[in-house]
Protein backbone atom coordinates (compact mmCIF):
# COMPACT_ATOMS: atom_id res chain seq x y z
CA UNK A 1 -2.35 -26.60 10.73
CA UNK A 2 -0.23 -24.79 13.00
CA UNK A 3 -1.12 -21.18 12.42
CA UNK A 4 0.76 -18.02 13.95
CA UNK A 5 -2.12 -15.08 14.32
CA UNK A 6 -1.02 -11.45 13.99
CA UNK A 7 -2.72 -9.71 16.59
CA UNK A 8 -2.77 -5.75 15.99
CA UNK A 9 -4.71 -5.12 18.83
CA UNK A 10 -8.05 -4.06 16.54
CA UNK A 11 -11.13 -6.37 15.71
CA UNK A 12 -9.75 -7.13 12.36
CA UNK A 13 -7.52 -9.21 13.50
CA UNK A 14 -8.99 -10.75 16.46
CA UNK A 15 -11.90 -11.53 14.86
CA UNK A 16 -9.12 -13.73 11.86
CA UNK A 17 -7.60 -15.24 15.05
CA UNK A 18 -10.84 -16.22 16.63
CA UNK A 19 -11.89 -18.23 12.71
CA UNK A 20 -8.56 -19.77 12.51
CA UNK A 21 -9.53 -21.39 15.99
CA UNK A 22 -13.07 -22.20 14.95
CA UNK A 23 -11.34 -23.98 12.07
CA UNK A 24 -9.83 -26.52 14.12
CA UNK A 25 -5.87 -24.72 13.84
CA UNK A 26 -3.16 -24.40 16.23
CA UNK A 27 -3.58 -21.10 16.68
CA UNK A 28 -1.01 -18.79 18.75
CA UNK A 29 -1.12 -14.78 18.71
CA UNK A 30 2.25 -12.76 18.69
CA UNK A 31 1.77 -8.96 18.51
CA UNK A 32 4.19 -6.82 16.68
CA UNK A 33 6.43 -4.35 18.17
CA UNK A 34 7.31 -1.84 15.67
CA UNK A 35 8.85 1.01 17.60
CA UNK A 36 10.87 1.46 20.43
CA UNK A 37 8.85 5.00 21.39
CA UNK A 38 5.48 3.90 21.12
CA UNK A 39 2.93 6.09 21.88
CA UNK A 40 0.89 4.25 24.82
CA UNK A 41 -1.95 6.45 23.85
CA UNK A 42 -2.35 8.30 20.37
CA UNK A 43 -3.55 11.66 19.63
CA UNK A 44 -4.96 13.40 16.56
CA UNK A 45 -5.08 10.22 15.04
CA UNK A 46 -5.65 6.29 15.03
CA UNK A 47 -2.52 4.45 13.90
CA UNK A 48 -1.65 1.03 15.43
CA UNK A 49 1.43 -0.55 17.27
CA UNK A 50 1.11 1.31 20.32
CA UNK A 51 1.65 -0.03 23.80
CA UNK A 52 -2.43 0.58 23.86
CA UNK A 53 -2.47 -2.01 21.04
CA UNK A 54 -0.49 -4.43 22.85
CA UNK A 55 -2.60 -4.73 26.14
CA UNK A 56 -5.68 -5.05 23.45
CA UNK A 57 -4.27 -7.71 21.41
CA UNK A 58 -3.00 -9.66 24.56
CA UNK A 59 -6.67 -9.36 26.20
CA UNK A 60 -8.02 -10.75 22.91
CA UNK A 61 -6.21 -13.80 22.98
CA UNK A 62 -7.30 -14.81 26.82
CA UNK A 63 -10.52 -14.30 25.20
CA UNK A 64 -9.71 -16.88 22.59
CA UNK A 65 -7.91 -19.08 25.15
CA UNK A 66 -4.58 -18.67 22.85
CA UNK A 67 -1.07 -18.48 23.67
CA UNK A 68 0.32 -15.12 22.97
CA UNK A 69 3.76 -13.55 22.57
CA UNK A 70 5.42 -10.07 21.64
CA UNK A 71 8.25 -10.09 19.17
CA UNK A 72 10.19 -6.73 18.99
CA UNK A 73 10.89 -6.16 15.05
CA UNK A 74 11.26 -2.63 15.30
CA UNK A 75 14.78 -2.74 14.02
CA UNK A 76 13.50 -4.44 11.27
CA UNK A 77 10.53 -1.87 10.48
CA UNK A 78 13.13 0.96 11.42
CA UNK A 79 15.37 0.07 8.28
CA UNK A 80 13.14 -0.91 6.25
CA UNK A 81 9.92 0.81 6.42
CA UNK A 82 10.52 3.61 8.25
CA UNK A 83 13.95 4.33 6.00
CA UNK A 84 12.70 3.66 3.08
CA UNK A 85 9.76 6.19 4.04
CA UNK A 86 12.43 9.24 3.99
CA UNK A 87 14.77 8.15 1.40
CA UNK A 88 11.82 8.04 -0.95
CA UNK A 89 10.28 11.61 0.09
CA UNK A 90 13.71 12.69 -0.30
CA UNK A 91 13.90 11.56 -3.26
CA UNK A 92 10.77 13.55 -4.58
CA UNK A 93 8.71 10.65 -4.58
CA UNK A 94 5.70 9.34 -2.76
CA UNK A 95 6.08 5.90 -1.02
CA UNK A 96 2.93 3.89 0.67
CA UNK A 97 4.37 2.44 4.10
CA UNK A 98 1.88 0.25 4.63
CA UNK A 99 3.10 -1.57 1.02
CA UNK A 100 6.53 -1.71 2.70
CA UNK A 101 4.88 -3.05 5.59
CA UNK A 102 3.25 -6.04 4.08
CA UNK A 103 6.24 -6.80 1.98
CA UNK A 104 9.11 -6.89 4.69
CA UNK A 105 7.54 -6.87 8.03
CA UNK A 106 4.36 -8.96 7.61
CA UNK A 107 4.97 -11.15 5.09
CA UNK A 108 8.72 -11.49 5.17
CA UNK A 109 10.22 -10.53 8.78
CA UNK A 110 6.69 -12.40 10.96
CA UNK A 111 6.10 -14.87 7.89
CA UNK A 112 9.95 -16.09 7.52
CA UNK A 113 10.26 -15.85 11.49
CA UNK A 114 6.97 -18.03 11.81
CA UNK A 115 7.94 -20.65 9.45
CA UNK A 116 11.68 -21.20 10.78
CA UNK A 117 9.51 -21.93 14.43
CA UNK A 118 7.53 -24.61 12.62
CA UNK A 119 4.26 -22.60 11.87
CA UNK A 120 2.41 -23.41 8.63
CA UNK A 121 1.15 -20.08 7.96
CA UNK A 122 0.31 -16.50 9.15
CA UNK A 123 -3.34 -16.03 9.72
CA UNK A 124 -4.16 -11.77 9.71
CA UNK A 125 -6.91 -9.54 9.26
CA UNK A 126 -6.63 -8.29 5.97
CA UNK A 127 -9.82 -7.86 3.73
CA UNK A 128 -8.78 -10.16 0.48
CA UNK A 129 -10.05 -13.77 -0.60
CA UNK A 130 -7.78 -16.57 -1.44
CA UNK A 131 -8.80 -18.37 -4.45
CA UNK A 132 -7.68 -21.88 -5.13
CA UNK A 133 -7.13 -22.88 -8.96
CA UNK A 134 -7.27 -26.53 -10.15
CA UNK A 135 -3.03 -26.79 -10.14
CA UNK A 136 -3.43 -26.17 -6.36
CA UNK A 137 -1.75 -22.91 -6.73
CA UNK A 138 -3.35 -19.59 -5.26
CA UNK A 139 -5.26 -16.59 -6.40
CA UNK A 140 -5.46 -13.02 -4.88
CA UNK A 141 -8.52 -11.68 -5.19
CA UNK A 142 -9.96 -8.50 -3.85
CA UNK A 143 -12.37 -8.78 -0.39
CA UNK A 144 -16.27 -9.29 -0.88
CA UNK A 145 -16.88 -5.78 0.77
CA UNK A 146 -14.78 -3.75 -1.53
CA UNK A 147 -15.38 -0.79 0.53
CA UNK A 148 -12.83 -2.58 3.14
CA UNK A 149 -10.50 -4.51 0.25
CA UNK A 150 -6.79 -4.39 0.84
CA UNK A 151 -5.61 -6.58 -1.75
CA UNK A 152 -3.38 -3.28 -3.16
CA UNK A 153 -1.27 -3.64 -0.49
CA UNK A 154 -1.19 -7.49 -0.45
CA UNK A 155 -0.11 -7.31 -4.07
CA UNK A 156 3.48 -6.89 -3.38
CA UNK A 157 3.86 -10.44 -1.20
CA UNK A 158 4.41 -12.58 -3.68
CA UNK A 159 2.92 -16.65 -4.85
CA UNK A 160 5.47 -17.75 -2.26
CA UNK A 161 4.35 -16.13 0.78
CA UNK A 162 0.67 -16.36 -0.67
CA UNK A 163 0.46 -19.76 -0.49
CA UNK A 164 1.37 -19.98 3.68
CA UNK A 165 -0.69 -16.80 4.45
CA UNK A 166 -5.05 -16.69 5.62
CA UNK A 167 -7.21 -14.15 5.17
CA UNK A 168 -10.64 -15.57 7.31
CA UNK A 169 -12.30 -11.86 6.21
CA UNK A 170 -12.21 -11.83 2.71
CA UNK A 171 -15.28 -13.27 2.55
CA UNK A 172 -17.59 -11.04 5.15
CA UNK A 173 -20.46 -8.67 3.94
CA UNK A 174 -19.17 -5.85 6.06
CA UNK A 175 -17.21 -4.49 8.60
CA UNK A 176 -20.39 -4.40 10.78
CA UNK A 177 -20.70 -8.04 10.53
CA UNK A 178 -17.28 -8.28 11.79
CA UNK A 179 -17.79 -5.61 15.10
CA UNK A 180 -21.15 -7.71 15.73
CA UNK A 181 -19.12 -10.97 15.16
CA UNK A 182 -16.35 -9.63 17.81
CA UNK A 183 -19.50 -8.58 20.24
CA UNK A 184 -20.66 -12.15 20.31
CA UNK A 185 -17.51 -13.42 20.70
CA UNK A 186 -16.88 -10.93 24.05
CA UNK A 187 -13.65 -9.50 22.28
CA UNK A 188 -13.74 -5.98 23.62
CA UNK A 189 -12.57 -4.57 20.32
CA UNK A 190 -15.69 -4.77 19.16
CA UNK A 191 -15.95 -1.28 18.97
CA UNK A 192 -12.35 0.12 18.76
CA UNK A 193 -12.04 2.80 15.98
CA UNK A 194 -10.46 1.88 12.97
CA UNK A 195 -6.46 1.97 12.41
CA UNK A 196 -5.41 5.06 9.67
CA UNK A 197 -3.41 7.12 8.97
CA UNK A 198 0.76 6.59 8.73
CA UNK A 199 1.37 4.31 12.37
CA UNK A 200 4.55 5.51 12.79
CA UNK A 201 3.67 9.17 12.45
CA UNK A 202 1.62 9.21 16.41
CA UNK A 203 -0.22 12.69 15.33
CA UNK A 204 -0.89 12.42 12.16
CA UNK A 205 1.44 15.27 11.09
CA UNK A 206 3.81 13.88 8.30
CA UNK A 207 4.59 17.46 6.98
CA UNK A 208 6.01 17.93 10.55
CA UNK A 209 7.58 14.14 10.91
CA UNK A 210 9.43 14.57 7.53
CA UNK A 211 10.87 18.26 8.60
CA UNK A 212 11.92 17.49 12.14
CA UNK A 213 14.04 14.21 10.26
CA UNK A 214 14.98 16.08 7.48
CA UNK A 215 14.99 20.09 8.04
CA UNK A 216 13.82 22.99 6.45
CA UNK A 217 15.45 23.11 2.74
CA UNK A 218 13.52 26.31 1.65
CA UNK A 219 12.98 26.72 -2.29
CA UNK A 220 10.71 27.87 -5.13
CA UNK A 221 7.50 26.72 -6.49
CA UNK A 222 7.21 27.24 -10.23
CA UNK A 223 4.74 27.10 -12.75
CA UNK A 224 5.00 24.90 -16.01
CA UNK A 225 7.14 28.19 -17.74
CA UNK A 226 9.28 28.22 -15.08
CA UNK A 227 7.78 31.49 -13.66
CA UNK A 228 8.85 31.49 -9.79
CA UNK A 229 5.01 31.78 -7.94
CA UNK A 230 5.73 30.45 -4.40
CA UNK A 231 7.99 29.08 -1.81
CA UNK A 232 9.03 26.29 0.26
CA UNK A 233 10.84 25.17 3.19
CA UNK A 234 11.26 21.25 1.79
CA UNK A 235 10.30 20.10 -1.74
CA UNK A 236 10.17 16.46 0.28
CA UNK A 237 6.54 17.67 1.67
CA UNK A 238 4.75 18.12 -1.66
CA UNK A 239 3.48 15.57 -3.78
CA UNK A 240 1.52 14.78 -6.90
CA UNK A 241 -1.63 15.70 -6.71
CA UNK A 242 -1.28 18.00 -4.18
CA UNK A 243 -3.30 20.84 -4.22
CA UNK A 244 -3.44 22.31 -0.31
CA UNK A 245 -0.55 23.86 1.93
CA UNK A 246 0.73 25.47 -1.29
CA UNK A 247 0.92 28.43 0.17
CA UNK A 248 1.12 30.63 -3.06
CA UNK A 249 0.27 34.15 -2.61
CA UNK A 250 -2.01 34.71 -6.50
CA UNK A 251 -3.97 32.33 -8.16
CA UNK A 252 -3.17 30.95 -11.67
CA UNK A 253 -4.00 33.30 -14.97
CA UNK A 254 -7.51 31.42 -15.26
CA UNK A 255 -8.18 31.98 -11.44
CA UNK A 256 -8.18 28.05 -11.39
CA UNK A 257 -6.42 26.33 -8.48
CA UNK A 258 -3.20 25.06 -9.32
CA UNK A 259 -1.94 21.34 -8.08
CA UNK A 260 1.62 20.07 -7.62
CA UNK A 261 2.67 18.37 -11.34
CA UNK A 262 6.37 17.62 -9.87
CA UNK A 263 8.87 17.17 -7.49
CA UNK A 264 12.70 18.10 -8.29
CA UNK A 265 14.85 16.99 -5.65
CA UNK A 266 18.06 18.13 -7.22
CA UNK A 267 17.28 21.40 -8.21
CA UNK A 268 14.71 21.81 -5.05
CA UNK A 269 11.59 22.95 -6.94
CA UNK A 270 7.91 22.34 -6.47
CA UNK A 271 6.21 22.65 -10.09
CA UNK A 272 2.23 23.53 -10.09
CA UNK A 273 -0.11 23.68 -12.85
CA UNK A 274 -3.66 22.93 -13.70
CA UNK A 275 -5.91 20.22 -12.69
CA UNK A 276 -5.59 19.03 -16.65
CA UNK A 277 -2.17 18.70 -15.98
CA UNK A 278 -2.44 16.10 -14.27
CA UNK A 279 -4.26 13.42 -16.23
CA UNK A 280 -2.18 10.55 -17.55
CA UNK A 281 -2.26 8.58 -20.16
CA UNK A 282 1.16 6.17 -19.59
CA UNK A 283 2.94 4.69 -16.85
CA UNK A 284 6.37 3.04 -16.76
CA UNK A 285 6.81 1.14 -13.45
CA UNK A 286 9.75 -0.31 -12.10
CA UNK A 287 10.23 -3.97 -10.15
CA UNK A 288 7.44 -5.74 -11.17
CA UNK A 289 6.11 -8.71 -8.98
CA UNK A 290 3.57 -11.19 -10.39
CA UNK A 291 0.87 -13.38 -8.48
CA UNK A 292 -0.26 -14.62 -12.04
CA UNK A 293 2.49 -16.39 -13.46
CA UNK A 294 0.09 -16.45 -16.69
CA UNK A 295 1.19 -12.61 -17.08
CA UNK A 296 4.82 -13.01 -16.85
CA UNK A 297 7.70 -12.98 -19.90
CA UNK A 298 9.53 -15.49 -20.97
CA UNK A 299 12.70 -15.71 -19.79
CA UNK A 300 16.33 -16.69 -21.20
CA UNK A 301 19.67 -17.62 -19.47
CA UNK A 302 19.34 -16.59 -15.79
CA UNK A 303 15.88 -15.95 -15.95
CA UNK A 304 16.24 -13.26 -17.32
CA UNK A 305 13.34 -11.88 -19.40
CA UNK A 306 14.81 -12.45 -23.15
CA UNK A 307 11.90 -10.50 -25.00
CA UNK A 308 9.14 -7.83 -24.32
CA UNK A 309 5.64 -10.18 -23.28
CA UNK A 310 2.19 -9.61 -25.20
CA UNK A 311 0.30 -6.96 -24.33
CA UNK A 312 -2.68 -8.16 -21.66
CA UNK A 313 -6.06 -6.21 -21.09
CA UNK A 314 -6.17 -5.18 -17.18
CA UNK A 315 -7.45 -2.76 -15.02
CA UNK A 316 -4.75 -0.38 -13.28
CA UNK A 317 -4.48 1.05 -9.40
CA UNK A 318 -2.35 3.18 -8.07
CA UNK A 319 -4.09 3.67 -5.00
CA UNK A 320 -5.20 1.87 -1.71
CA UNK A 321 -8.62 3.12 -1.93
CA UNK A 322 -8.37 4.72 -5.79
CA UNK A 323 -10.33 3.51 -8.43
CA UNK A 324 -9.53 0.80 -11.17
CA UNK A 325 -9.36 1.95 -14.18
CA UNK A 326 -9.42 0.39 -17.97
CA UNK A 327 -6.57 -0.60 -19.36
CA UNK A 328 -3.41 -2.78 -21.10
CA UNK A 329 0.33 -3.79 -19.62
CA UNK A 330 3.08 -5.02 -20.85
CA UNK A 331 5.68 -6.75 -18.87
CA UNK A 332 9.13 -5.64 -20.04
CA UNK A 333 12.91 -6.58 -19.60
CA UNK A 334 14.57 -5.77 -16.62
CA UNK A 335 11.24 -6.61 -14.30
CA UNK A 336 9.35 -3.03 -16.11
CA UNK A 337 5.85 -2.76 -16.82
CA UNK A 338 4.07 -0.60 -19.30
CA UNK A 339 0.88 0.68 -18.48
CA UNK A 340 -1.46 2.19 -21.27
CA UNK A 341 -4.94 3.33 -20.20
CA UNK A 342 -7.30 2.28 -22.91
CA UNK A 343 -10.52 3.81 -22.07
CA UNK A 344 -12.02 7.43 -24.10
CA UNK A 345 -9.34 9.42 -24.02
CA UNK A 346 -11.09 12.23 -23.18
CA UNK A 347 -12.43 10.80 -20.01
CA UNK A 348 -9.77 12.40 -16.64
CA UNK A 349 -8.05 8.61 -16.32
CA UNK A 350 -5.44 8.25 -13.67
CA UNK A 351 -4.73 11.88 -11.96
CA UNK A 352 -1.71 12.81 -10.03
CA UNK A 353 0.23 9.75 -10.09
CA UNK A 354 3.68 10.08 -8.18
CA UNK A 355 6.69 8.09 -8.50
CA UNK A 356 7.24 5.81 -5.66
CA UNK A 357 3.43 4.77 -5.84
CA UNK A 358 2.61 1.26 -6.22
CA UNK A 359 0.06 0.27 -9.60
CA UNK A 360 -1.58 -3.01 -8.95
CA UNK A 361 -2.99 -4.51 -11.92
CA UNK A 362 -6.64 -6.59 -12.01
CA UNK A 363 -7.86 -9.31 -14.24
CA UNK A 364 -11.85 -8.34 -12.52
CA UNK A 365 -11.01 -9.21 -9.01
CA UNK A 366 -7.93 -10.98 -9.33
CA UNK A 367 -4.72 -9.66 -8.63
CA UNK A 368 -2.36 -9.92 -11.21
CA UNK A 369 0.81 -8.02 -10.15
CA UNK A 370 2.18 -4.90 -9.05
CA UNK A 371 4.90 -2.91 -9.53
CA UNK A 372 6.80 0.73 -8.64
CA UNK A 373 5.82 3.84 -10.46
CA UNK A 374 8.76 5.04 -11.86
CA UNK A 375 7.13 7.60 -14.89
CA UNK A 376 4.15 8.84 -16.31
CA UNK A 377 3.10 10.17 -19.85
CA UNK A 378 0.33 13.11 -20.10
CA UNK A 379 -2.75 12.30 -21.26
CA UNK A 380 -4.20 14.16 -24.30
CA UNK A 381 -6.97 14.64 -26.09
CA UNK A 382 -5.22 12.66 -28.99
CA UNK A 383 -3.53 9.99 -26.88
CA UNK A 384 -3.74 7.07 -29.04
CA UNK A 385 -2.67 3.90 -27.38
CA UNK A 386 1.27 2.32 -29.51
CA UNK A 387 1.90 -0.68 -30.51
């Protein structure tokens, strides 16, 4: 096959490339330009896309004796990504770029591009297997080393693009394998530090990236009652969850620390409470996408969905590293899921979920679908799951 490589510039990916050629492909390496200020060097942190990046990724293929190519896309990743990383903070909710990333730069902008220039698929270096079933159609599965698995944020590509994507490290033990793999090979990224944190955000300070783009809005942060215990300069900065930089001056009645249980946008309020608070017990997500079409509703005129589907036993995550946890879905009209956690319901579930976060649900290891959180039910000691 004729396979197009993404090379980030770490071992990851260089390492994918170099399998794709030891697999007999057609293999050429294009490295993705995602910002027009790139960093050449970065500082506090370890992102990727930097001009840094570049000169690694092009060094790796001479290694590998591939072509190799730069395509700018950071208009794309500017109005997608990068927009769609403020509008959503702005909107008091909490968006994963590197979901976005996948979805319109990786497997839509590089994947479409790819395909229109003849290529059969996009080889990367993503931890998650590729599972065939007997029909020939294709299975995502988490990676074998599920300290490294990424198949949350592969979730959100769709069968389509599944079926012309590669994944040559789903299967490894390790990441060490993979440095000592690159070593062998002579690919100096052998021992480049990992890639985290947001990429676009060069020194790791999103408080400050989100305030420089959006200003200080100063406001209160409330308790559950109402009672005014805090301020802000920019509700956008907080999140579910959040529990540091509150910057409130007395601690909670039970001297317990207090977390952040909402976000209001319109009326610019931060609203703490206890860590109890948090736990959930229901979530209703929005634009569901399924890799399992075994999952999905039946549909009417249009395709539209004419009926709620059965309920299906799952495991839910609503985070890149979180954990699964127990429970049941229902796919609804209007591409919504219902998520019910079915486990002891006195056991802490799901904690601090925040609109805008993606829940991938699991059949074991395969990946059954995804969608947007839009809302969450509290968890109780008397949650009993509805029919």
């Amino acid at each position: 096959m004729k396979v197009l490589a993404a090379l980030s510039g770490g071992v990851d990916s260089a390492v994918a490339a170099a399998r794709a050629v030891d697999a007999g492909h057609d293999v050429v390496g294009v490295h993705m330009a995602l910002s027009r200020n790139r960093d050449q060097f970065r500082t506090g942190s370890r992102g990727c896309c930097s001009i840094e990046d570049a000169g690694d990724a092009r060094r790796a293929a001479d290694v590998l004796g591939i072509p190799y190519y730069v395509w700018d896309l950071s208009e794309k990743f500017e109005q997608t990504v990068v927009a769609d990383f403020f509008a959503e903070y702005e909107a008091g909710r909490t968006p994963n770029p590197c979901v976005r990333c996948n979805e319109h730069i990786k497997f839509e902008a590089l994947l479409d591009k790819a395909l229109a220039l003849g290529f059969d698929a996009v080889c990367t270096g993503h931890y998650a297997r590729i599972e065939l079933r007997p029909d020939g159609s294709r299975e995502l599965h988490r990676a074998a080393d599920l300290a490294k698995d990424q198949s949350y944020v592969l979730a959100v590509i769709g069968p389509d693009r599944l079926a012309r994507s590669m994944f040559p490290l789903g299967d490894v033990a390790s990441k060490d394998e993979v440095r000592a793999e690159a070593a062998r090979r002579g690919l100096g990224v052998s021992a480049k530090p990992d890639s985290y944190d947001i990429c676009f955000v060069a020194d790791g300070d999103t408080h400050g990236f989100l305030r420089d783009k959006l200003g200080a809005r100063p406001g209160d942060i409330v308790d559950a009652e109402g009672q005014i215990v805090g301020a802000h300069d920019g509700a956008y900065a907080y999140t579910v969850g959040q529990r540091k930089g509150l910057a409130i001056g007395r601690p909670a009645p039970d001297g317990k620390p207090r977390y952040v249980l909402e976000v209001q946008p319109i009326t610019n309020r931060v609203v703490v409470g206890s860590a109890a608070d948090l736990a959930v017990g229901a979530i209703l997500a929005d634009d569901a996408g399924w890799l399992a079409g075994d999952v999905e509703p039946p549909v009417g005129i249009g395709g539209v969905p004419s009926r709620d589907a059965a309920w299906f036993d799952c495991s839910a995550q609503v985070r890149a590293h979180g954990t699964a946890v127990d429970a049941r879905a229902r796919v609804l009209p209007g591409g919504r899921v219902r998520v019910e956690l079915t486990g002891d319901p006195g056991s802490p579930g799901l904690r601090g979920v925040a609109p805008g976060q993606s829940i991938v649900l699991y059949d074991g290891t395969r990946v059954l679908g995804q969608a947007t959180v839009g809302a969450t039910e509290r968890m109780t000691a008397t949650t009993e799951v509805r029919e």
